[in-house]
C-alpha atoms as a PDB file:
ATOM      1  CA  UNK A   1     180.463 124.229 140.603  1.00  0.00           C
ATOM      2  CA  UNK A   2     182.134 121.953 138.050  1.00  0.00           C
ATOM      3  CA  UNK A   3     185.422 122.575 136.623  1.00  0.00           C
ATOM      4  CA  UNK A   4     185.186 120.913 132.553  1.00  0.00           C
ATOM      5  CA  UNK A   5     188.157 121.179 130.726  1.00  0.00           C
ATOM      6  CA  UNK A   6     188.180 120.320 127.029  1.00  0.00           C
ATOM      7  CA  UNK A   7     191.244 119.077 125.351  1.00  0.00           C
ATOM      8  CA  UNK A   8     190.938 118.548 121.751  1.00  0.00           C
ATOM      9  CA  UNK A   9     193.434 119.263 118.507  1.00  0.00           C
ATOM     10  CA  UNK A  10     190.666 120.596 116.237  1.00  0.00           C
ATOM     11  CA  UNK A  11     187.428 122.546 117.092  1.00  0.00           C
ATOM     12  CA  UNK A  12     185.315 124.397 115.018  1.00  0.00           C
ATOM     13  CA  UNK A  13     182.765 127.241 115.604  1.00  0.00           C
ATOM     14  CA  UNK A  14     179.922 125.165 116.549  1.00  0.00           C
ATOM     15  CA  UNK A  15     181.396 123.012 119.253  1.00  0.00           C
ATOM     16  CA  UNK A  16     182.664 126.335 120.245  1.00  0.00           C
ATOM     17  CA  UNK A  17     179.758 127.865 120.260  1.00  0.00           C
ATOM     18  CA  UNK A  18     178.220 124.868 122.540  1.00  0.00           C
ATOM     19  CA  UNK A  19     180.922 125.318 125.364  1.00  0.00           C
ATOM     20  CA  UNK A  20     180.210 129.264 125.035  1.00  0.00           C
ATOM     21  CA  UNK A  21     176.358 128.376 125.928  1.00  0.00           C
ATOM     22  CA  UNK A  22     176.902 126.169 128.376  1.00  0.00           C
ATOM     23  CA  UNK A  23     179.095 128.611 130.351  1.00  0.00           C
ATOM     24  CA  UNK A  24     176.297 130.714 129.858  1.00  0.00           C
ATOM     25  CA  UNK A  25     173.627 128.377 131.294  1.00  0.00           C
ATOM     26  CA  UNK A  26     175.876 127.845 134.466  1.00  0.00           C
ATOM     27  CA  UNK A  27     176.659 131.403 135.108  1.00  0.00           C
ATOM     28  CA  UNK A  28     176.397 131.781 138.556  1.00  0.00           C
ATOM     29  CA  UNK A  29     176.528 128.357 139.658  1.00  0.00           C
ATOM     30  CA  UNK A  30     180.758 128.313 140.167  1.00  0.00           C
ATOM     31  CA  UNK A  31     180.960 126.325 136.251  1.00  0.00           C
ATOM     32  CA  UNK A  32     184.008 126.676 134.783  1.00  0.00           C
ATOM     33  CA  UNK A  33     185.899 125.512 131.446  1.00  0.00           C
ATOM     34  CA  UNK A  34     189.026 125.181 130.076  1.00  0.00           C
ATOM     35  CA  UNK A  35     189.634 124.504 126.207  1.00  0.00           C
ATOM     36  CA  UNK A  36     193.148 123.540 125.682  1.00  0.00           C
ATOM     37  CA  UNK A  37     193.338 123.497 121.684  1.00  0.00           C
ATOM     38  CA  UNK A  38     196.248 124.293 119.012  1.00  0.00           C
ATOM     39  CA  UNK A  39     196.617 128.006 118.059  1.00  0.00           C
ATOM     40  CA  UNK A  40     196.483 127.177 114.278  1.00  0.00           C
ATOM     41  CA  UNK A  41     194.847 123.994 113.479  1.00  0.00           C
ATOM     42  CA  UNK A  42     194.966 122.379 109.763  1.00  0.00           C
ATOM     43  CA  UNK A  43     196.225 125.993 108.294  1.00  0.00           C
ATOM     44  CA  UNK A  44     193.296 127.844 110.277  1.00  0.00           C
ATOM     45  CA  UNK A  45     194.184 130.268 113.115  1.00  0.00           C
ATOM     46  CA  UNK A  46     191.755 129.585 116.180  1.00  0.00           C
ATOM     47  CA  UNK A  47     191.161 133.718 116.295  1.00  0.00           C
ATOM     48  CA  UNK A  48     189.225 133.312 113.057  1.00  0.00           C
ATOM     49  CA  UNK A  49     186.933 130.358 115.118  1.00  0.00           C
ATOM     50  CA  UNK A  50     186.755 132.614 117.393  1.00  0.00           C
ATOM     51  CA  UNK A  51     185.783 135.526 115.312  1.00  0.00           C
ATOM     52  CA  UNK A  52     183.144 133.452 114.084  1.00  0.00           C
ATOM     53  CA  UNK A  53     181.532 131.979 116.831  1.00  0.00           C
ATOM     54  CA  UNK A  54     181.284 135.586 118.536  1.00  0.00           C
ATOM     55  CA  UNK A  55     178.992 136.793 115.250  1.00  0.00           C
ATOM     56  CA  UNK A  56     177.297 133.363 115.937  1.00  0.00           C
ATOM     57  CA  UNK A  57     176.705 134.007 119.212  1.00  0.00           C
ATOM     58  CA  UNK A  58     175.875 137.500 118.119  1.00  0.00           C
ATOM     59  CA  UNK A  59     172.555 136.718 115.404  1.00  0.00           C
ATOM     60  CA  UNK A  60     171.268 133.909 117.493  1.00  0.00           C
ATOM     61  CA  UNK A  61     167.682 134.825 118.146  1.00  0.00           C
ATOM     62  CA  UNK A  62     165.300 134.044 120.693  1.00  0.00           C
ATOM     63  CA  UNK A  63     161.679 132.857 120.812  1.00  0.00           C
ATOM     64  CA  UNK A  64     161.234 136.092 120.804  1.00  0.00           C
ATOM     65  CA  UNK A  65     162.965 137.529 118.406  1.00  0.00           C
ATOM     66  CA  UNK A  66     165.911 139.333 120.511  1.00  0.00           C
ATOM     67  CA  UNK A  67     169.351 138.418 120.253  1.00  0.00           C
ATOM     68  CA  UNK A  68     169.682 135.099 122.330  1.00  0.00           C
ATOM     69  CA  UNK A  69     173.605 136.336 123.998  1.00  0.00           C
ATOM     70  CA  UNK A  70     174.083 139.812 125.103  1.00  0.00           C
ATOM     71  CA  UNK A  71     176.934 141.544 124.474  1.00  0.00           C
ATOM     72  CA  UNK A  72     177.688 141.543 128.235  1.00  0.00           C
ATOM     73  CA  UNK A  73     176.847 137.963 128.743  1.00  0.00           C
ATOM     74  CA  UNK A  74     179.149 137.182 125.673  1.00  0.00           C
ATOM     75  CA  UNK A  75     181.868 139.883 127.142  1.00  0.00           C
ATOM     76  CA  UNK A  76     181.515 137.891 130.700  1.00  0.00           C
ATOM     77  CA  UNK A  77     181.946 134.319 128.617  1.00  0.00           C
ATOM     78  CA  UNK A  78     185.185 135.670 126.634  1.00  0.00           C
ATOM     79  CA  UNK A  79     186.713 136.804 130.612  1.00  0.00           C
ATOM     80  CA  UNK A  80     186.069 133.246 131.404  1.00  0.00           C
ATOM     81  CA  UNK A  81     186.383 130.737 129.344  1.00  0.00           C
ATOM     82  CA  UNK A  82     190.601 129.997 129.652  1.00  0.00           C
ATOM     83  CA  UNK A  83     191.775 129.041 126.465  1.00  0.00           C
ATOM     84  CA  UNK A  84     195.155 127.772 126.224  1.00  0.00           C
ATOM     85  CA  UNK A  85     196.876 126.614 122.696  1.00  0.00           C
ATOM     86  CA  UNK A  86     199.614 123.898 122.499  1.00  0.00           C
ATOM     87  CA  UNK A  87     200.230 121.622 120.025  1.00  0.00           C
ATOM     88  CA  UNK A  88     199.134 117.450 121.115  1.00  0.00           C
ATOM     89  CA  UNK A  89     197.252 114.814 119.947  1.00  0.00           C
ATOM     90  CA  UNK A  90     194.709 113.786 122.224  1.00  0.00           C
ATOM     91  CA  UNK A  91     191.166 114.575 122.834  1.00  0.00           C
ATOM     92  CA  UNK A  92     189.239 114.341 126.216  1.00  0.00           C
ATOM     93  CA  UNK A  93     186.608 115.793 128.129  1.00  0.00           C
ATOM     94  CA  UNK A  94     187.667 116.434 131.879  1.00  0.00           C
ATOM     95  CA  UNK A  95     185.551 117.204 134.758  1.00  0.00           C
ATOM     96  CA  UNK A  96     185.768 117.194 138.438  1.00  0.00           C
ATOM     97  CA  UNK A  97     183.605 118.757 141.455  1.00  0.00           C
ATOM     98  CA  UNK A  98     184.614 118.073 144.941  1.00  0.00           C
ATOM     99  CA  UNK A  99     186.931 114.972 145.411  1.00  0.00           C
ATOM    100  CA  UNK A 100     184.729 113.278 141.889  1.00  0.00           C
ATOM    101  CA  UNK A 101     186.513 113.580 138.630  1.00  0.00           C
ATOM    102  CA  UNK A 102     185.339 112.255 135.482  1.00  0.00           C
ATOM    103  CA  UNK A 103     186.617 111.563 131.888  1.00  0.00           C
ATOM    104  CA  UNK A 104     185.902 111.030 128.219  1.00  0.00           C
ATOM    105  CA  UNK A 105     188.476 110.128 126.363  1.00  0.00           C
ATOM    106  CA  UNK A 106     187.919 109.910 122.369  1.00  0.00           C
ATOM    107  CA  UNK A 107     189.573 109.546 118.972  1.00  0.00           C
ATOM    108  CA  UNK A 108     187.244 112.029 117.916  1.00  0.00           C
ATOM    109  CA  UNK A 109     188.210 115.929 117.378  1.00  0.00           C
ATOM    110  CA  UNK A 110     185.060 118.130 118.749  1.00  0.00           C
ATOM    111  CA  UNK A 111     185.087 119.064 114.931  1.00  0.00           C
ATOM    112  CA  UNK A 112     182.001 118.923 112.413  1.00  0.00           C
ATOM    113  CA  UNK A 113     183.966 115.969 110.717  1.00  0.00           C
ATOM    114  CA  UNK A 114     183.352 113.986 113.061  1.00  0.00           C
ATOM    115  CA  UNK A 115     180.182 114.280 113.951  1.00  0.00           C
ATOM    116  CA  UNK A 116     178.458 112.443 111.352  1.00  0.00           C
ATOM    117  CA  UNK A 117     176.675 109.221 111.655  1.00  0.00           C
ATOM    118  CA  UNK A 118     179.001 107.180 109.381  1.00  0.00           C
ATOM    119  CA  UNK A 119     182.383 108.079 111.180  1.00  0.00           C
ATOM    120  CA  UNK A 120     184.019 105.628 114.094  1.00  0.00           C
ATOM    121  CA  UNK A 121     185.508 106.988 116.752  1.00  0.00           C
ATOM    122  CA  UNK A 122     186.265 105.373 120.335  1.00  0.00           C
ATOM    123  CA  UNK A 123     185.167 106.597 123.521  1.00  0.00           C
ATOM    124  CA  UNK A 124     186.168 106.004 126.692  1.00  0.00           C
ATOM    125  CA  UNK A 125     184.020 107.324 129.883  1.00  0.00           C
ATOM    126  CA  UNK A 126     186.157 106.653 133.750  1.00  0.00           C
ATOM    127  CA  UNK A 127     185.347 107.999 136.705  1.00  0.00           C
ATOM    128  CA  UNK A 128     188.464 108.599 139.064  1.00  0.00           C
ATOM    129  CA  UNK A 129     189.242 110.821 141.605  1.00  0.00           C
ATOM    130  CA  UNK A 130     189.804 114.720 141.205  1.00  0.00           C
ATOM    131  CA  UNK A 131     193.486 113.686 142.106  1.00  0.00           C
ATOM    132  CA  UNK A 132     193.493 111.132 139.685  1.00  0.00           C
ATOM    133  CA  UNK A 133     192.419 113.618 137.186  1.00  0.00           C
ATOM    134  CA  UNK A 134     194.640 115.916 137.520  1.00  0.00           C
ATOM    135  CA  UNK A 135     197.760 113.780 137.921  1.00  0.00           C
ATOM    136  CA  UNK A 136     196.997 111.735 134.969  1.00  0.00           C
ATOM    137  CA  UNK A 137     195.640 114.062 132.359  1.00  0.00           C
ATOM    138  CA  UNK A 138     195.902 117.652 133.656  1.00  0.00           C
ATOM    139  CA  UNK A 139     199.190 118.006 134.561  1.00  0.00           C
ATOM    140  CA  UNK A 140     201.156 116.096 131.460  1.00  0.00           C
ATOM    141  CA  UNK A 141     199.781 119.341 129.422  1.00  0.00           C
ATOM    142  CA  UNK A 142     200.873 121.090 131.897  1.00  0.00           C
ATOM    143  CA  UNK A 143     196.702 122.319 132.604  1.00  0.00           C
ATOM    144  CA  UNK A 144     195.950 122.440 136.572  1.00  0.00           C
ATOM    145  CA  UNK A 145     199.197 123.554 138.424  1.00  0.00           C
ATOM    146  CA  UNK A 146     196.458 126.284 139.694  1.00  0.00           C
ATOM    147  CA  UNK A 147     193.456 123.935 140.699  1.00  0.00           C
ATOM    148  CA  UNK A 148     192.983 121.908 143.264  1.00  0.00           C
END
């Protein structure tokens, strides 16, 4: 499986909630994420996004009117997803399987304000190798001394 790691100064519950899902979706498959994000970001504390995206993820329904995340598929995703705070200022999506890496780098925060249909933002989509990855964007956060 794929090994994403997201790397952005601000997040907010929904993106959050996204990456959760997606874990979710690739359970089983060897999927894996890292979110590499301040522990307090513009004055709020990332527990509280937390906090909310787990009652989020808690009175999502289905089709069918059940609750969309059990609690042991949402207990499995908090295990999982590694979550490491630091304090930067860049913003990229990571990704590598095998000896493929690939990367999005933006100006954008994976934050509700900026995803609106007025706001500009580059991006900036590469693909190197999983080495290449790693030495270039990983490492300088000090993110993948354990992969590879």
């Amino acid at each position: 499986g794929a090994s994403v790691f997201v790397v952005t100064p601000r997040i907010d519950s929904e993106r959050l909630f996204i990456l959760m899902l997606l874990m979710i979706r690739n359970k089983g498959t060897g999927f894996h994420i890292t979110l590499m994000t301040p522990a307090k970001q513009d004055g709020e504390r990332f527990d509280k996004i937390m906090e909310k995206t787990k009652r989020r993820m808690k009175e999502v329904k289905s089709a069918h009117d059940s609750r969309l995340v059990s609690d042991v598929k949402l207990e499995w995703v908090m295990l999982n997803l590694n979550i490491l705070h630091e304090n930067f200022s860049t913003n990229f999506i990571g990704a590598y399987k095998d000896a493929e890496g690939e990367v999005l780098t933006t100006t954008a925060h994976f934050h509700k304000a900026h995803f609106h249909h007025q706001q500009k933002d580059n991006v900036c989509y590469s693909r190197i190798g999983a080495h290449d990855l790693r030495k270039n964007y990983l490492l300088p956060l000090n993110i993948g001394n354990n992969v590879f």
